[in-house]
PDB file of N, CA and C in Angstrom:
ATOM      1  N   UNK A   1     -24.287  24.877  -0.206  1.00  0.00           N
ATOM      2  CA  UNK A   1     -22.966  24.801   0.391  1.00  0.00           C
ATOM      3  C   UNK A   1     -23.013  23.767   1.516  1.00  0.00           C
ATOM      4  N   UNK A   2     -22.084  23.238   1.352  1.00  0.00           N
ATOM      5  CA  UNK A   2     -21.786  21.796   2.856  1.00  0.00           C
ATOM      6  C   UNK A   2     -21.193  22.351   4.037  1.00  0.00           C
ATOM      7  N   UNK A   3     -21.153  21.759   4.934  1.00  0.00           N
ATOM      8  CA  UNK A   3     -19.564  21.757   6.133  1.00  0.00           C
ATOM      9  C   UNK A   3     -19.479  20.703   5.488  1.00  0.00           C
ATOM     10  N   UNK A   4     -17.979  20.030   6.125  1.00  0.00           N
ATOM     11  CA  UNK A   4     -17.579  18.886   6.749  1.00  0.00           C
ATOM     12  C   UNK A   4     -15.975  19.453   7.552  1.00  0.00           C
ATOM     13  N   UNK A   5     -16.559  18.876   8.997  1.00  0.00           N
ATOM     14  CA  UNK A   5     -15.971  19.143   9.954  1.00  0.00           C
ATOM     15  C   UNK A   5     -14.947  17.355  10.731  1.00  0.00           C
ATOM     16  N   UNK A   6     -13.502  17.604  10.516  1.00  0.00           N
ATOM     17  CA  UNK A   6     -12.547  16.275  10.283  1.00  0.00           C
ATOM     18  C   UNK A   6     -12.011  16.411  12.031  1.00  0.00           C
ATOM     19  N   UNK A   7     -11.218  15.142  12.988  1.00  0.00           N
ATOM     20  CA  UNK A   7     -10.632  15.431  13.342  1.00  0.00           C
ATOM     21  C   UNK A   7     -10.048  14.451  13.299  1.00  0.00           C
ATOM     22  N   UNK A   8      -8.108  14.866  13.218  1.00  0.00           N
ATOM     23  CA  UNK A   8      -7.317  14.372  13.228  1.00  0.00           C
ATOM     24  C   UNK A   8      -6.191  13.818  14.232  1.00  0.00           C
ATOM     25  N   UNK A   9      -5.021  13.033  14.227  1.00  0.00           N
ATOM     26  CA  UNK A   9      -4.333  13.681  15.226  1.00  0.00           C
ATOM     27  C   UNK A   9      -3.442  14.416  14.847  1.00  0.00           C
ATOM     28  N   UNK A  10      -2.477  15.116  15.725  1.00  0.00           N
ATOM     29  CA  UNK A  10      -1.730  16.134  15.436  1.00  0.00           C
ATOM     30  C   UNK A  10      -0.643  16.227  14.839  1.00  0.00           C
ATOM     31  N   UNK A  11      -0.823  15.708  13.453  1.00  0.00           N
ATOM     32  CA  UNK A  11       0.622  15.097  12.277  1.00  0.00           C
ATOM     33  C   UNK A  11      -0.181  15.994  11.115  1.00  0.00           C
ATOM     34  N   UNK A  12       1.260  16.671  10.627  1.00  0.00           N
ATOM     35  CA  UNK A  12       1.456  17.569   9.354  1.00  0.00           C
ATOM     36  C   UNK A  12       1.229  16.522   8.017  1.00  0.00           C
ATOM     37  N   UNK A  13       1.101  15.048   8.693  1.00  0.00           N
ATOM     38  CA  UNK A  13       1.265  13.943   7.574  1.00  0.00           C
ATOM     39  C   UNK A  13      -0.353  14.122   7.621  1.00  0.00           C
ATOM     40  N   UNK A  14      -1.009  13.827   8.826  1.00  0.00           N
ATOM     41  CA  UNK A  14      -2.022  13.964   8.192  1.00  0.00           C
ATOM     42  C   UNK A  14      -3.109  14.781   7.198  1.00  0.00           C
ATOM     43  N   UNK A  15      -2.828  15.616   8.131  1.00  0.00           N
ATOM     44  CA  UNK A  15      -2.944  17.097   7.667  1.00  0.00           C
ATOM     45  C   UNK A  15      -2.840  17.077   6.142  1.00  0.00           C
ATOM     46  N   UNK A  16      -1.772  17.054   5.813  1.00  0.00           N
ATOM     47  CA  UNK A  16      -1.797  16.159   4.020  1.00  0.00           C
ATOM     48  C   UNK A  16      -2.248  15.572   3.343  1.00  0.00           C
ATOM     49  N   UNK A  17      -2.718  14.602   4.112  1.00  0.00           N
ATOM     50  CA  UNK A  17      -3.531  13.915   3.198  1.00  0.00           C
ATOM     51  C   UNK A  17      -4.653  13.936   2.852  1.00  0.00           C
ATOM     52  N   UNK A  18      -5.196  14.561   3.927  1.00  0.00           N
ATOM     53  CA  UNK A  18      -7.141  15.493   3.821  1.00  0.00           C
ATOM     54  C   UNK A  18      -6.814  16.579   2.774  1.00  0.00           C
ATOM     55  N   UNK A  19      -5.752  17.450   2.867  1.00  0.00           N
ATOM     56  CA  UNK A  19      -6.196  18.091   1.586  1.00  0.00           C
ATOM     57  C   UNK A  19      -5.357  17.842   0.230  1.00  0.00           C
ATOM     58  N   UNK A  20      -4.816  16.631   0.219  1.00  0.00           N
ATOM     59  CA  UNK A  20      -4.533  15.774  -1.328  1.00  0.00           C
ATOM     60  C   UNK A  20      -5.619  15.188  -1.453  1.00  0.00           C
ATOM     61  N   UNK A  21      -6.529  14.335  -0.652  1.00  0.00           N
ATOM     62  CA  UNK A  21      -7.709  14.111  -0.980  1.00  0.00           C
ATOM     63  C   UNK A  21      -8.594  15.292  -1.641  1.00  0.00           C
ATOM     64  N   UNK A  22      -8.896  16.384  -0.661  1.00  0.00           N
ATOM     65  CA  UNK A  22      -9.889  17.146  -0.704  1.00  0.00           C
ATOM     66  C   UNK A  22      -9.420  17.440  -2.378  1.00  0.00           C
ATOM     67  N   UNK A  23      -8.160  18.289  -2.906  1.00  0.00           N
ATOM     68  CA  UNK A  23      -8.227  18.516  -3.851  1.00  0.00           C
ATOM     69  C   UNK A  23      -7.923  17.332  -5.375  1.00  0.00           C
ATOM     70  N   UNK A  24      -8.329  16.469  -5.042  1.00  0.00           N
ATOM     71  CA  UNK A  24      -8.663  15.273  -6.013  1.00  0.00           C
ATOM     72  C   UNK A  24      -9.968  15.834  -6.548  1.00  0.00           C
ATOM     73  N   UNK A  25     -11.063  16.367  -5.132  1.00  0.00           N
ATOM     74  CA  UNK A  25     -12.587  15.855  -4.905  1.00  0.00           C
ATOM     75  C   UNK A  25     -12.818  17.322  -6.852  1.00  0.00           C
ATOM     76  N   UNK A  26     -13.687  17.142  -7.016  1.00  0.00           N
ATOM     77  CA  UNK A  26     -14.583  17.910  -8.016  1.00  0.00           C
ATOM     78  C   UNK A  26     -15.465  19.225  -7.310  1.00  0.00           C
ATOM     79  N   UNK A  27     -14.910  19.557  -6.108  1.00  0.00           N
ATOM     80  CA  UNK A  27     -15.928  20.412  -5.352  1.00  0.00           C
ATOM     81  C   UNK A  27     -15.133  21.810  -5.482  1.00  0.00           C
ATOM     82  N   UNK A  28     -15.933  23.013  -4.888  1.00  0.00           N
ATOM     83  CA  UNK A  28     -14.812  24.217  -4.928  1.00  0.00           C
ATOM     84  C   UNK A  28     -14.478  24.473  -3.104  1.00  0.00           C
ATOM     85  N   UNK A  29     -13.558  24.346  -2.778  1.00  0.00           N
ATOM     86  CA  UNK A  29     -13.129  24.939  -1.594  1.00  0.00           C
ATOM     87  C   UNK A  29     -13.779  25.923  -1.405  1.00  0.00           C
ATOM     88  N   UNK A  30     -14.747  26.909  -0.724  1.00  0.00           N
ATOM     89  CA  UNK A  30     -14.935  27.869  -0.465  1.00  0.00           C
ATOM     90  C   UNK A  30     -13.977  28.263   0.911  1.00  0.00           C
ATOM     91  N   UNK A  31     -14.144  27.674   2.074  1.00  0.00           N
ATOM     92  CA  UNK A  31     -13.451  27.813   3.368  1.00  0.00           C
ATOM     93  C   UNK A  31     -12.862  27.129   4.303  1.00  0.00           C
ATOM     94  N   UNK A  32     -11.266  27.232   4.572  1.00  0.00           N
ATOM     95  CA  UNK A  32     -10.981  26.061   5.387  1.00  0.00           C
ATOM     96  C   UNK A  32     -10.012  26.859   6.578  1.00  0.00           C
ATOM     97  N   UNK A  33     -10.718  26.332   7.788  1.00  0.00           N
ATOM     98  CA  UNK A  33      -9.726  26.750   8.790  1.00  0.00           C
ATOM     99  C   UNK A  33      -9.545  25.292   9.663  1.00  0.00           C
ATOM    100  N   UNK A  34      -7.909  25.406   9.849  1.00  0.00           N
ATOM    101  CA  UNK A  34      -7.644  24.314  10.878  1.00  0.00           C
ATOM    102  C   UNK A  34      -7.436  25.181  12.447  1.00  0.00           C
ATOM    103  N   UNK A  35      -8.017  24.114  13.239  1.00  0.00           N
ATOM    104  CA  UNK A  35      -7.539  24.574  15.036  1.00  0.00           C
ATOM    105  C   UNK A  35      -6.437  23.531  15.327  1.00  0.00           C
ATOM    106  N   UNK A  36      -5.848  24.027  16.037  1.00  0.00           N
ATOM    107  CA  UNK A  36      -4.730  22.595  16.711  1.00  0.00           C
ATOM    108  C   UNK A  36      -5.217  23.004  18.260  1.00  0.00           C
ATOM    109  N   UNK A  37      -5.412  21.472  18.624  1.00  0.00           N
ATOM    110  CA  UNK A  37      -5.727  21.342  20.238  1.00  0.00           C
ATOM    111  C   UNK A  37      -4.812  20.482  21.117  1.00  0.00           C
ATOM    112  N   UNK A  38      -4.509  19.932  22.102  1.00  0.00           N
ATOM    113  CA  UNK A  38      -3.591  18.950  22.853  1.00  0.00           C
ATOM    114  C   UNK A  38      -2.551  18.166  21.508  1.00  0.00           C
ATOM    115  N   UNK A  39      -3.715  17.061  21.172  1.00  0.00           N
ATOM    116  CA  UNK A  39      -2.995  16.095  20.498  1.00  0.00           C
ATOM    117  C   UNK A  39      -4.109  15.904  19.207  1.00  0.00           C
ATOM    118  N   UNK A  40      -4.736  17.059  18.920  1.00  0.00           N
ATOM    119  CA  UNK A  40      -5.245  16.802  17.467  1.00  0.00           C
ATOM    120  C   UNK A  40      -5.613  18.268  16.850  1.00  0.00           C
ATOM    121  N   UNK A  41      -5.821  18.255  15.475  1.00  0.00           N
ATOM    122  CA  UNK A  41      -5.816  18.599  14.418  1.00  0.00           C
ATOM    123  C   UNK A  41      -7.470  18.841  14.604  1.00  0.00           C
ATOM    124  N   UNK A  42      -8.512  19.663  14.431  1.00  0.00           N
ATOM    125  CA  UNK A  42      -9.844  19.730  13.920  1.00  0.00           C
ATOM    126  C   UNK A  42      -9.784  20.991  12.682  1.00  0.00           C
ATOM    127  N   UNK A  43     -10.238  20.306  11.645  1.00  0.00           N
ATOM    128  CA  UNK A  43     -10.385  21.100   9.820  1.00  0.00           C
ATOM    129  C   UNK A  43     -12.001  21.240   9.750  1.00  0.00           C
ATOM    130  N   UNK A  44     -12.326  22.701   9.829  1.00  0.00           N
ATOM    131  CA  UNK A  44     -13.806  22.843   9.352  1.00  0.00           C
ATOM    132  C   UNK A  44     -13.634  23.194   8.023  1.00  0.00           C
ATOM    133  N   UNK A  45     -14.142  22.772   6.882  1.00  0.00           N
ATOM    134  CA  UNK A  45     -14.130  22.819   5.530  1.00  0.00           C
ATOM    135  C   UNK A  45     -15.726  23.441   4.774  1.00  0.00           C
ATOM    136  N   UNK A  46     -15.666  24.282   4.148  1.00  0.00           N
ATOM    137  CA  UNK A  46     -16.914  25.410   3.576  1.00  0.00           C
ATOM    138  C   UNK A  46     -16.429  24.468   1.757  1.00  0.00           C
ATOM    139  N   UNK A  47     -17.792  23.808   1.255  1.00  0.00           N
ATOM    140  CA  UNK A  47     -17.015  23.073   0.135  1.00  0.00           C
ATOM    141  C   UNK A  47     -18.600  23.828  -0.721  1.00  0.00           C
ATOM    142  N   UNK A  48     -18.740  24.006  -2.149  1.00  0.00           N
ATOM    143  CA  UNK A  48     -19.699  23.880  -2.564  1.00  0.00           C
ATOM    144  C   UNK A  48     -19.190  22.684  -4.063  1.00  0.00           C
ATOM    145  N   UNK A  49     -20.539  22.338  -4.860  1.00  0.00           N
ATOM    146  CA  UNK A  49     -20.039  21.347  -5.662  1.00  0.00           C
ATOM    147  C   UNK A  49     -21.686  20.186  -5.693  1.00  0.00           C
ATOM    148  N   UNK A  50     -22.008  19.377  -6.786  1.00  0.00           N
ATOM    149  CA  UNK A  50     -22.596  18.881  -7.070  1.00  0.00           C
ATOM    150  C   UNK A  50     -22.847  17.205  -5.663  1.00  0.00           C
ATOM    151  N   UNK A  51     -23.860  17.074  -5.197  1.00  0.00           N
ATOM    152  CA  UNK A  51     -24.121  16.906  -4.295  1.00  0.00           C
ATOM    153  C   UNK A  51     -23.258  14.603  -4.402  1.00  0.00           C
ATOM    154  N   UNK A  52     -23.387  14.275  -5.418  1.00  0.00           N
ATOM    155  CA  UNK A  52     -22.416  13.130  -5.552  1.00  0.00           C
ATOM    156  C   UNK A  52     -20.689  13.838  -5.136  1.00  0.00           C
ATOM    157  N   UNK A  53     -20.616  14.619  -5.770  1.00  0.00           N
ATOM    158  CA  UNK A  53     -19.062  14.683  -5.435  1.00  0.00           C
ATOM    159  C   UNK A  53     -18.363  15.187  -4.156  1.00  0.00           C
ATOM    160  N   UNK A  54     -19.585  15.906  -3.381  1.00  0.00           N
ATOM    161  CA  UNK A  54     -19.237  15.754  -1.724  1.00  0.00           C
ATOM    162  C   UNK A  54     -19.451  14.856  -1.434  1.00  0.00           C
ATOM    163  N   UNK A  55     -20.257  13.815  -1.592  1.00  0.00           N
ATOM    164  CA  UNK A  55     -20.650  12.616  -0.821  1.00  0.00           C
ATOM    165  C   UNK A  55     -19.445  11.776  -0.985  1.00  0.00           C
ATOM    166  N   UNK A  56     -18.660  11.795  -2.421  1.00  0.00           N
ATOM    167  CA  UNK A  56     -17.205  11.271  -2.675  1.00  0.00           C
ATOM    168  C   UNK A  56     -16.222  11.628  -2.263  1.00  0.00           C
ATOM    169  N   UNK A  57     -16.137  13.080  -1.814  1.00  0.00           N
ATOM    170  CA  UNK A  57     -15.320  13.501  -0.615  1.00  0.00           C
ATOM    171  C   UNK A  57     -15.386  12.793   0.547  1.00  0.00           C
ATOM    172  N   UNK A  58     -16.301  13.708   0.969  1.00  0.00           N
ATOM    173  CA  UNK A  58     -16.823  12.698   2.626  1.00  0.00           C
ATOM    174  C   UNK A  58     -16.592  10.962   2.754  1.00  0.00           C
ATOM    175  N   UNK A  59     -16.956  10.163   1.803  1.00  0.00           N
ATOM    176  CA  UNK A  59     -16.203   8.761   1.594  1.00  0.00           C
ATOM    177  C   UNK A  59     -14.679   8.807   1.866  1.00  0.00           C
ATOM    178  N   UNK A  60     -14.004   9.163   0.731  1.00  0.00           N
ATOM    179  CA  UNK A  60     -12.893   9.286   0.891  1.00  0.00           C
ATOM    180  C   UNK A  60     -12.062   9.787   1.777  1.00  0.00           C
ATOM    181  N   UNK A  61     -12.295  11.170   2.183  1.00  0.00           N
ATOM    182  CA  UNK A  61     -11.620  11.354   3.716  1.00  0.00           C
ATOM    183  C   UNK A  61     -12.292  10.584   4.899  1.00  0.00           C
ATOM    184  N   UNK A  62     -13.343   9.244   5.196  1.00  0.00           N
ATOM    185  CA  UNK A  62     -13.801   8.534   5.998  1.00  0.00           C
ATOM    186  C   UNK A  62     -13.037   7.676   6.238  1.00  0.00           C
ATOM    187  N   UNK A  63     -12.182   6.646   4.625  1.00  0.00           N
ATOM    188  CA  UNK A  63     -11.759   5.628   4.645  1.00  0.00           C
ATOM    189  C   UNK A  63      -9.882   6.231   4.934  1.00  0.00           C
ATOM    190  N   UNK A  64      -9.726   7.432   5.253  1.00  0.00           N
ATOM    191  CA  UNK A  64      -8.503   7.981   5.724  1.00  0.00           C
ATOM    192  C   UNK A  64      -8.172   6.948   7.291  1.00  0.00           C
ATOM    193  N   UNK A  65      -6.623   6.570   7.344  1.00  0.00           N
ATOM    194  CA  UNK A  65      -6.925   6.134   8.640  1.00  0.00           C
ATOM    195  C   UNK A  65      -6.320   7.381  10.054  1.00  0.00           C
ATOM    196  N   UNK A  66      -6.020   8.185   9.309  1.00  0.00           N
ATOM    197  CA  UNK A  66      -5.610   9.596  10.443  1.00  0.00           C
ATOM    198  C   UNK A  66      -7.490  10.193  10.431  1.00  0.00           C
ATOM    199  N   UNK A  67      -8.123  10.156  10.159  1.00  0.00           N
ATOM    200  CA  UNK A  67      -9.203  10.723  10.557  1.00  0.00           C
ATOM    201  C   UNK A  67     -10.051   9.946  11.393  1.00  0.00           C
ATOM    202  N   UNK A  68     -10.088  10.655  12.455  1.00  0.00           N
ATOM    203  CA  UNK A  68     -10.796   9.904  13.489  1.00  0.00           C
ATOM    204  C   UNK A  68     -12.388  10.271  14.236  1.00  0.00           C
ATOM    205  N   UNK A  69     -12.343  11.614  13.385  1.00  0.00           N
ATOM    206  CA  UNK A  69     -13.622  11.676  13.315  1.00  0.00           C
ATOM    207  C   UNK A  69     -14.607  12.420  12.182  1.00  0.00           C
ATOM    208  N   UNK A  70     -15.527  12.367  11.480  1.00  0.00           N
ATOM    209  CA  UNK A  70     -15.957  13.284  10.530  1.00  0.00           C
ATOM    210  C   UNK A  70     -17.478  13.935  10.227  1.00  0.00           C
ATOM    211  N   UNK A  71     -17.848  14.611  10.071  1.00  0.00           N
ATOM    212  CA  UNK A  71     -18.998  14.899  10.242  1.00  0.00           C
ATOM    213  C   UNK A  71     -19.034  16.331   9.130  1.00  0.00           C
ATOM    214  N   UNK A  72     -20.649  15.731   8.756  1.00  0.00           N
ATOM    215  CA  UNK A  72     -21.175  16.637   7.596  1.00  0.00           C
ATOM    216  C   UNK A  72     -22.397  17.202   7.429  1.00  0.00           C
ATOM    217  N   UNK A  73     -22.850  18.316   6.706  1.00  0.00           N
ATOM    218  CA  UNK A  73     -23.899  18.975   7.280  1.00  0.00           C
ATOM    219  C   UNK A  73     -24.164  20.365   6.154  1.00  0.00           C
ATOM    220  N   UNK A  74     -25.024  20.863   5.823  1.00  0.00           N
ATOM    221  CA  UNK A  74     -25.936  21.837   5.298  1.00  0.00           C
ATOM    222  C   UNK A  74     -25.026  22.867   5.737  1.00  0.00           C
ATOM    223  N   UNK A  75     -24.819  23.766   5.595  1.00  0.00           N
ATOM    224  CA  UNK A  75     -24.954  25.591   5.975  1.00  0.00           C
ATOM    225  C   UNK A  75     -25.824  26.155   5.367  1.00  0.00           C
ATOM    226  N   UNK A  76     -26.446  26.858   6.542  1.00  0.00           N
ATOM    227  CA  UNK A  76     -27.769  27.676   6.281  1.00  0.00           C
ATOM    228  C   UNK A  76     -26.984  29.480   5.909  1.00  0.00           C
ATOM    229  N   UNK A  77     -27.742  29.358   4.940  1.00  0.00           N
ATOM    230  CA  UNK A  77     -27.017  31.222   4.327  1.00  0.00           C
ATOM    231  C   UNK A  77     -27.457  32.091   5.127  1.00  0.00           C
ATOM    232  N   UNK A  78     -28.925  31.869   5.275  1.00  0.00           N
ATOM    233  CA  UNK A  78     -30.048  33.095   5.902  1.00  0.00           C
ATOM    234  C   UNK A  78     -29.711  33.349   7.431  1.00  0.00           C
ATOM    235  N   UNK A  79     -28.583  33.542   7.862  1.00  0.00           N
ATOM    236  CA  UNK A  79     -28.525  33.600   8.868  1.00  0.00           C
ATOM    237  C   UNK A  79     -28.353  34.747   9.533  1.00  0.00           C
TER     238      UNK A  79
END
C-alpha cells in the first residue's frame, strides 16, 4: 500500500481534478481524507495497485498545475 500526500490551493476546481486524475489511475482507492487549512486544500490518499501505475499517478497529479506540493511513501501495516 502507498500514501501520497497533495497540497493544493483552496479551489473545488482543484480538488477535481486530483480525483479525475486519480480515478483515470489503474490503482484501488483504499483511503482518502481531505483537510482544508487558510488558503489550501491537503488530500492524504491510501492507494494500493501495481507499483508502475502509482508511479503514473504520482506523475500525473505532479504535472497538475493546482498542486503545489506532493509527496509519496510506503505505509507500514505492522504498526
Amino acid at each position: 500500500m502507498r500514501r501520497i500526500s497533495i497540497v493544493t490551493p483552496k479551489s473545488l476546481d482543484a480538488l477535481g481534478r486530483v480525483i479525475a486524475v486519480t480515478r483515470r489511475a489503474k490503482v484501488q482507492l483504499v483511503d482518502m481524507a481531505v483537510t482544508s487549512e487558510d488558503s489550501l486544500y491537503r488530500v492524504h490518499m491510501k492507494v494500493e495497485g501495481p507499483h508502475d501505475e502509482v508511479q503514473w499517478l504520482v506523475s500525473k497529479l505532479d504535472k497538475l498545475p493546482e498542486v503545489l506540493k506532493i509527496d509519496e511513501g510506503n505505509i507500514d501495516i505492522n504498526y
